[in-house]
C-alpha atoms as a PDB file:
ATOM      1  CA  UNK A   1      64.817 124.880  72.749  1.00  0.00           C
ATOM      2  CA  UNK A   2      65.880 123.538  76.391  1.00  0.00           C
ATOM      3  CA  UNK A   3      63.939 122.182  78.794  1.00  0.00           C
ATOM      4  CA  UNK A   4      64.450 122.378  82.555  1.00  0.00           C
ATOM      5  CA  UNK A   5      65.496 118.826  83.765  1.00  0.00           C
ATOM      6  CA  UNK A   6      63.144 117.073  86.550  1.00  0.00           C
ATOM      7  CA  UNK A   7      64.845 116.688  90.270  1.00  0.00           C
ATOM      8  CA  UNK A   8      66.021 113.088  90.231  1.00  0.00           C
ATOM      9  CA  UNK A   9      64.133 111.042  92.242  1.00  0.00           C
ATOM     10  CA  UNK A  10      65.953 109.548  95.166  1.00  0.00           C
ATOM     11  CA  UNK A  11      65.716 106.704  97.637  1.00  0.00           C
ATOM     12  CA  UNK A  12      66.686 109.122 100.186  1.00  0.00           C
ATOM     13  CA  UNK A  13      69.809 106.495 100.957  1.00  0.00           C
ATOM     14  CA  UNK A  14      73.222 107.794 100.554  1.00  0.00           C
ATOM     15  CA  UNK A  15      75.773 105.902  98.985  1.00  0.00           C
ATOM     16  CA  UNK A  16      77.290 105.306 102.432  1.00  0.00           C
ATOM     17  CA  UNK A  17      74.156 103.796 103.925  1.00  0.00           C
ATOM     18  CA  UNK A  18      73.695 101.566 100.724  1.00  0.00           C
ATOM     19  CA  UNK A  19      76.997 100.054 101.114  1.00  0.00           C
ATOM     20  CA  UNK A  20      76.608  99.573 105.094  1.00  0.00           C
ATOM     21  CA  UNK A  21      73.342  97.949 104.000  1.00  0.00           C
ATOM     22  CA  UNK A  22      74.789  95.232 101.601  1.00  0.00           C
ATOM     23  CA  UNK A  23      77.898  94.836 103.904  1.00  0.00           C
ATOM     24  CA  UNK A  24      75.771  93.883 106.249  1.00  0.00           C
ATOM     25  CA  UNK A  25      73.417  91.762 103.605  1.00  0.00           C
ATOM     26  CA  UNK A  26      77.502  89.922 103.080  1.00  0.00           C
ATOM     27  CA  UNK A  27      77.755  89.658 106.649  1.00  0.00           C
ATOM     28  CA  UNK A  28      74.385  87.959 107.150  1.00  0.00           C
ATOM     29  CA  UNK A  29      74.807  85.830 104.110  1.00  0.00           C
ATOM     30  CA  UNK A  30      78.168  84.319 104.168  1.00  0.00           C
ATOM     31  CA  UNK A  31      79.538  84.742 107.687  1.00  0.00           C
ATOM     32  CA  UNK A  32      82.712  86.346 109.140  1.00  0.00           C
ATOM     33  CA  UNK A  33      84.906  83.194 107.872  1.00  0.00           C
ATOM     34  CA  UNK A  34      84.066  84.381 104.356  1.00  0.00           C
ATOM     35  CA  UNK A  35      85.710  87.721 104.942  1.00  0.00           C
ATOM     36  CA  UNK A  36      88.507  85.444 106.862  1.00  0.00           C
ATOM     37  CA  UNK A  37      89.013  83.514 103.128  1.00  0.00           C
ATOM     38  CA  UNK A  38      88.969  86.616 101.064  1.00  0.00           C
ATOM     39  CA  UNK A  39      91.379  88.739 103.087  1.00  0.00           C
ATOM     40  CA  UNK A  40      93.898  85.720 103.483  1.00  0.00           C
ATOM     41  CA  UNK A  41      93.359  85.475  99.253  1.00  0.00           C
ATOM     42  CA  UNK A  42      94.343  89.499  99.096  1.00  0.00           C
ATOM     43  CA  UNK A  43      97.153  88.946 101.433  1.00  0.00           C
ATOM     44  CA  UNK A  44      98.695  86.053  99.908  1.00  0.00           C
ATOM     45  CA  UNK A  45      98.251  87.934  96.263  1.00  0.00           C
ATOM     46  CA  UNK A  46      99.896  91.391  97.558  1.00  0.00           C
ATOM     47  CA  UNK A  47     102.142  89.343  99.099  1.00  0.00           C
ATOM     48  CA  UNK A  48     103.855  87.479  95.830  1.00  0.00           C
ATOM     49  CA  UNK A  49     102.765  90.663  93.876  1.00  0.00           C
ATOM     50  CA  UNK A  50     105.106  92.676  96.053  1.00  0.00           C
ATOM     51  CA  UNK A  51     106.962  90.904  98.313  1.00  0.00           C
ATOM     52  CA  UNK A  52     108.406  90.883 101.866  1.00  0.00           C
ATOM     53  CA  UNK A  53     109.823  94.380 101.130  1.00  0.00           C
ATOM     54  CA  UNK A  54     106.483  95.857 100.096  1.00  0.00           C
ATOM     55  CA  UNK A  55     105.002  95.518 103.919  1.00  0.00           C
ATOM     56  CA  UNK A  56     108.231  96.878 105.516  1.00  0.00           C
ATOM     57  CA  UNK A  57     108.159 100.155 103.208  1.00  0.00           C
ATOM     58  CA  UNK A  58     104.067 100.532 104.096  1.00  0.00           C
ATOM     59  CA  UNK A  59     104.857  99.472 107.788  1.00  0.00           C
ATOM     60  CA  UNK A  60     107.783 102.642 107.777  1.00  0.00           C
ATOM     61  CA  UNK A  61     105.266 104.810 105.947  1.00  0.00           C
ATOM     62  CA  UNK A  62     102.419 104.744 108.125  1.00  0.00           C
ATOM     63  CA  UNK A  63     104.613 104.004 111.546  1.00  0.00           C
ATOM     64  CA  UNK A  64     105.636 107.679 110.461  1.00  0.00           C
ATOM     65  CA  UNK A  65     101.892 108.904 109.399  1.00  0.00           C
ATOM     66  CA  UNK A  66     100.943 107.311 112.953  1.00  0.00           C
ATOM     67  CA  UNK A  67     103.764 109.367 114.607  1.00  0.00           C
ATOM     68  CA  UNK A  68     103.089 112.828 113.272  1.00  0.00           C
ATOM     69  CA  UNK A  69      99.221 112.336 113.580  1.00  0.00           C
ATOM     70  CA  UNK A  70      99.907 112.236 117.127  1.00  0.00           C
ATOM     71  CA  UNK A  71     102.034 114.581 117.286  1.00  0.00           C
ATOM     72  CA  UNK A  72      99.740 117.631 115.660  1.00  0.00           C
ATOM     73  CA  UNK A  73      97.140 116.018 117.562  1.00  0.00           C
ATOM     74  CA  UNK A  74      98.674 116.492 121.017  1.00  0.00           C
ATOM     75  CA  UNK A  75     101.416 118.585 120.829  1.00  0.00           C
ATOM     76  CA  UNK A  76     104.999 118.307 122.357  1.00  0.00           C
ATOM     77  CA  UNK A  77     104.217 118.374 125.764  1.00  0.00           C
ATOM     78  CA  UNK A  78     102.522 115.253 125.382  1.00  0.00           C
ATOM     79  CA  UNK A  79     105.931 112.942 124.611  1.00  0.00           C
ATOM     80  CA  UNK A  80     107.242 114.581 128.121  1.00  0.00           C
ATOM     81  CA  UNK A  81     104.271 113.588 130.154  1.00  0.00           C
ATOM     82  CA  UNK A  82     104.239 109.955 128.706  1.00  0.00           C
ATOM     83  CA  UNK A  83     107.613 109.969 129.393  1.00  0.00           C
ATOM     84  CA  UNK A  84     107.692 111.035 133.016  1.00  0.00           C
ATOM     85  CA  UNK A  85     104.601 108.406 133.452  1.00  0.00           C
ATOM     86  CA  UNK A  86     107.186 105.991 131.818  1.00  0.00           C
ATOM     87  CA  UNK A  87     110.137 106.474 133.856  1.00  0.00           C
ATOM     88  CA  UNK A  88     107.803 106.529 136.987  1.00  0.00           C
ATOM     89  CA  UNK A  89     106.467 103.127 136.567  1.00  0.00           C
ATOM     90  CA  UNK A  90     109.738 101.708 135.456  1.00  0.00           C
ATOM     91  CA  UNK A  91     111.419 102.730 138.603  1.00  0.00           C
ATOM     92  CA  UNK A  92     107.889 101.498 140.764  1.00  0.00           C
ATOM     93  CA  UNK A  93     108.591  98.114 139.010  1.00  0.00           C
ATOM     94  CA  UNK A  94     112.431  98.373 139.671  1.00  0.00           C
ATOM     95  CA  UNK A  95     111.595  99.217 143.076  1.00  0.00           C
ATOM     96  CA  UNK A  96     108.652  96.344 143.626  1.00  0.00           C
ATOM     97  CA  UNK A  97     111.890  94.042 142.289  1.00  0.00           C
ATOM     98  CA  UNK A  98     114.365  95.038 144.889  1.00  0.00           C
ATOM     99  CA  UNK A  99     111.831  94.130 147.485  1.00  0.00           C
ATOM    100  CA  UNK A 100     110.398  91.171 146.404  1.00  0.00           C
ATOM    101  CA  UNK A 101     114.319  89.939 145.953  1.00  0.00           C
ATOM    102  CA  UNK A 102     114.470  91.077 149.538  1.00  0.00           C
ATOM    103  CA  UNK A 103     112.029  88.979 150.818  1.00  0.00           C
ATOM    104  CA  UNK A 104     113.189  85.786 148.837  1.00  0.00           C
ATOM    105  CA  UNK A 105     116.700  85.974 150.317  1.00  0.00           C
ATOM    106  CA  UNK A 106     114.924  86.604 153.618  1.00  0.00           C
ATOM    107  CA  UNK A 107     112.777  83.726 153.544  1.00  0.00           C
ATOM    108  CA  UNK A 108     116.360  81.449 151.921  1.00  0.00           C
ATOM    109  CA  UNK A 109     118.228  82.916 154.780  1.00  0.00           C
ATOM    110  CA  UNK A 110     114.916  81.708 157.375  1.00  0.00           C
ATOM    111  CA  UNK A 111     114.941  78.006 155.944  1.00  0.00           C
ATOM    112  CA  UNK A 112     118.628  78.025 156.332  1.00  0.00           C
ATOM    113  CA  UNK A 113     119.115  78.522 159.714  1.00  0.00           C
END
């Protein structure tokens, strides 16, 4: 014979909230130089686990991740408009150059005479 189970009683907390709860419990406890101390620990073991090489593969990886997020997220057209908006400020800033150089030599050419 089977019996129906009973609904499990709940806190009515999910599992996210519990762990927000004792992160922040940590937090409160110990301090932000304690999570300073533990991730220099994990960095300095991945780092003789796996080496110098290990961080440039993971930095290539998710450079690339990074780059194709953004580019589903916005499309093709967005790489020409940051472009033009590049180009334009570089030749503002070539342009603010040229005329503060101006005004130097002006100002030389002034004291000189």
């Amino acid at each position: 014979m089977s019996t129906p189970e009973s609904p499990k009683k709940t806190s009515g907390m999910s599992v996210r909230e519990a762990g927000q709860k004792g992160g922040q419990t940590v937090k409160k406890k110990y301090g932000p130089e304690f999570y300073e101390q533990i991730g220099r620990k994990g960095g300095l073991a991945t780092k003789q686990a796996h080496g110098h090489e290990f961080y440039e593969q993971i930095g290539k990886k998710g450079g690339k991740k990074g780059g194709e997020a953004t580019r589903d997220r916005y499309g093709p057209d967005f790489y020409e408009r940051i472009g033009q908006k590049g180009g334009q400020k570089v030749k503002q800033l070539i342009e603010e150059g040229k005329r503060a150089a101006a005004a130097q030599e002006a100002e030389r050419e002034k004291r000189a005479s």
